[in-house]
Protein backbone atom coordinates (compact mmCIF):
# COMPACT_ATOMS: atom_id res chain seq x y z
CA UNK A 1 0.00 0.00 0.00
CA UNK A 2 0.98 3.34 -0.78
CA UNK A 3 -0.23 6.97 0.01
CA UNK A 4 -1.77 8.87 -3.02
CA UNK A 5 -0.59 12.20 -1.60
CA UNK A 6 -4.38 13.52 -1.93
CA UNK A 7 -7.79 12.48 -0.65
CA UNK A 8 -10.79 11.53 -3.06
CA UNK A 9 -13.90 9.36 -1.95
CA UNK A 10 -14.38 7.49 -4.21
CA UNK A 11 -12.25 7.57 -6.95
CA UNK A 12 -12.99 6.72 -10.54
CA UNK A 13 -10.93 6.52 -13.47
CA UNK A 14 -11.22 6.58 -17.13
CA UNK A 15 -8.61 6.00 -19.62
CA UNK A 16 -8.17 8.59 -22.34
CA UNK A 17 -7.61 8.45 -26.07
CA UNK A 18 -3.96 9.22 -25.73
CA UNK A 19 -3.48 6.26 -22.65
CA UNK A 20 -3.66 9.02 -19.93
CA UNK A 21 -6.01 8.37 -17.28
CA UNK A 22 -8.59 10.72 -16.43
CA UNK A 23 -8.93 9.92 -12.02
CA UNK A 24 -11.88 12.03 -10.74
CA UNK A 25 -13.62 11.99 -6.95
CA UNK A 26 -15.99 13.75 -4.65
CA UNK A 27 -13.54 16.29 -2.27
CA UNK A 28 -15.08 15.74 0.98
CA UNK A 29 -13.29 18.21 2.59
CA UNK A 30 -13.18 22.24 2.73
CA UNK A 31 -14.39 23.16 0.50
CA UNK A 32 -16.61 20.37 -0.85
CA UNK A 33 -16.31 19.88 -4.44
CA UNK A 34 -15.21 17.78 -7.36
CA UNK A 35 -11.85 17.43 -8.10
CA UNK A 36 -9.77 15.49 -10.70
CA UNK A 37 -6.25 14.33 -11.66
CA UNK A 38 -4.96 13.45 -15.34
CA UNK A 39 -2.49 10.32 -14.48
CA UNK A 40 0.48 9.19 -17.33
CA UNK A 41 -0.17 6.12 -18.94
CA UNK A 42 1.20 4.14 -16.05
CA UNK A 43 -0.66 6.32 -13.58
CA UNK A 44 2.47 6.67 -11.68
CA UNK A 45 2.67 10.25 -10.88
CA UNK A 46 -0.56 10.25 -8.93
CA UNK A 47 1.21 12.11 -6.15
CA UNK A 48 2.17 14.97 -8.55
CA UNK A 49 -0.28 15.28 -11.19
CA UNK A 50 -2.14 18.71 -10.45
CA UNK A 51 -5.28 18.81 -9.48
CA UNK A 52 -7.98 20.43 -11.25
CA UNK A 53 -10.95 21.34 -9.58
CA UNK A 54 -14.63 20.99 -11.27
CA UNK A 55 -16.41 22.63 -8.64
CA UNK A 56 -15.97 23.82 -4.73
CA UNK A 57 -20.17 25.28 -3.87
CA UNK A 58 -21.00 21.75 -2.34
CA UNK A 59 -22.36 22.30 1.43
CA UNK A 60 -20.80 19.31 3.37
CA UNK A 61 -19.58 15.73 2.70
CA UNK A 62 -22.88 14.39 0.84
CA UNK A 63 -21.29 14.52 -2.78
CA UNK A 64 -19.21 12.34 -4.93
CA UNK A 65 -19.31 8.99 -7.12
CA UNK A 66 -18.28 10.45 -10.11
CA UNK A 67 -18.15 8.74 -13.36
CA UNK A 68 -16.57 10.26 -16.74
CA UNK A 69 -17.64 9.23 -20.22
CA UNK A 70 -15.52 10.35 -23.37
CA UNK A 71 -18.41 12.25 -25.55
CA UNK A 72 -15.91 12.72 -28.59
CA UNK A 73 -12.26 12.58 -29.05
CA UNK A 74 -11.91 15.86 -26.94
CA UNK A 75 -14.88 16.30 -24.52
CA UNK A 76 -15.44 14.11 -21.30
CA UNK A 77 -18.90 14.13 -19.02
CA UNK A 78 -18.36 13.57 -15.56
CA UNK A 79 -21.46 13.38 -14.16
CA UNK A 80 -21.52 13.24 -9.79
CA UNK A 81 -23.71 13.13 -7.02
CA UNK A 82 -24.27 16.32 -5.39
CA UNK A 83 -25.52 18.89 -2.48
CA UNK A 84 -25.65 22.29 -3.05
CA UNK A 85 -27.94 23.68 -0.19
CA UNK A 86 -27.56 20.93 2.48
CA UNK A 87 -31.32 19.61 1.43
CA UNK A 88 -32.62 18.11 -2.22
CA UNK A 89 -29.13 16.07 -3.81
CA UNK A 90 -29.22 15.30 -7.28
CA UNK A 91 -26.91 14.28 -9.99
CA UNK A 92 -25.00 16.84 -12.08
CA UNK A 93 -22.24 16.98 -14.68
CA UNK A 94 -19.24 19.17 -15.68
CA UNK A 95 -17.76 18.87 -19.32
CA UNK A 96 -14.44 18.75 -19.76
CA UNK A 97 -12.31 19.51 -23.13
CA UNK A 98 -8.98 17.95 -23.07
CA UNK A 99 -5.74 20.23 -24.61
């Protein structure tokens, strides 16, 4: 076992056209969000790879299981569980374009 260097709950990954890997998770810490991580090929610079956060306007811990889907050969829906006001969750989605 090794330490990621981060904290996601729970994680998800998707491997990209190129043979990256696209690692996204529910942040459920301050400030509650979704985050995500592009990996190399081998996904070994998980502790270095930046992070890039989708969103941070989640009200507490209630958020997460994300799952990404490549729409074309550049665009990627992640689509997540998620708590805006502390009361009605529902499922929304961020669209990402890779460079």
């Amino acid at each position: 076992w090794e330490s990621m260097g981060f904290r996601g709950h729970p994680l998800n990954a998707l491997r990209l056209p190129d043979n990256r890997v696209l690692l996204t998770y529910g942040y459920r810490h301050e400030p509650f969000g979704i985050r995500a991580r592009i990996l190399n090929a081998e996904c070994t610079d998980f502790a270095t790879a930046p992070e890039i956060v989708l969103r941070d306007d989640a009200k507490n811990t209630d958020i997460g299981y994300t799952w990404p889907v490549m729409l074309d050969d550049r665009h990627i829906l992640v689509v997540y569980y998620y708590n805006l006001d502390g009361g009605t969750r529902h499922i929304a989605g961020t669209i990402l374009r890779l460079e």
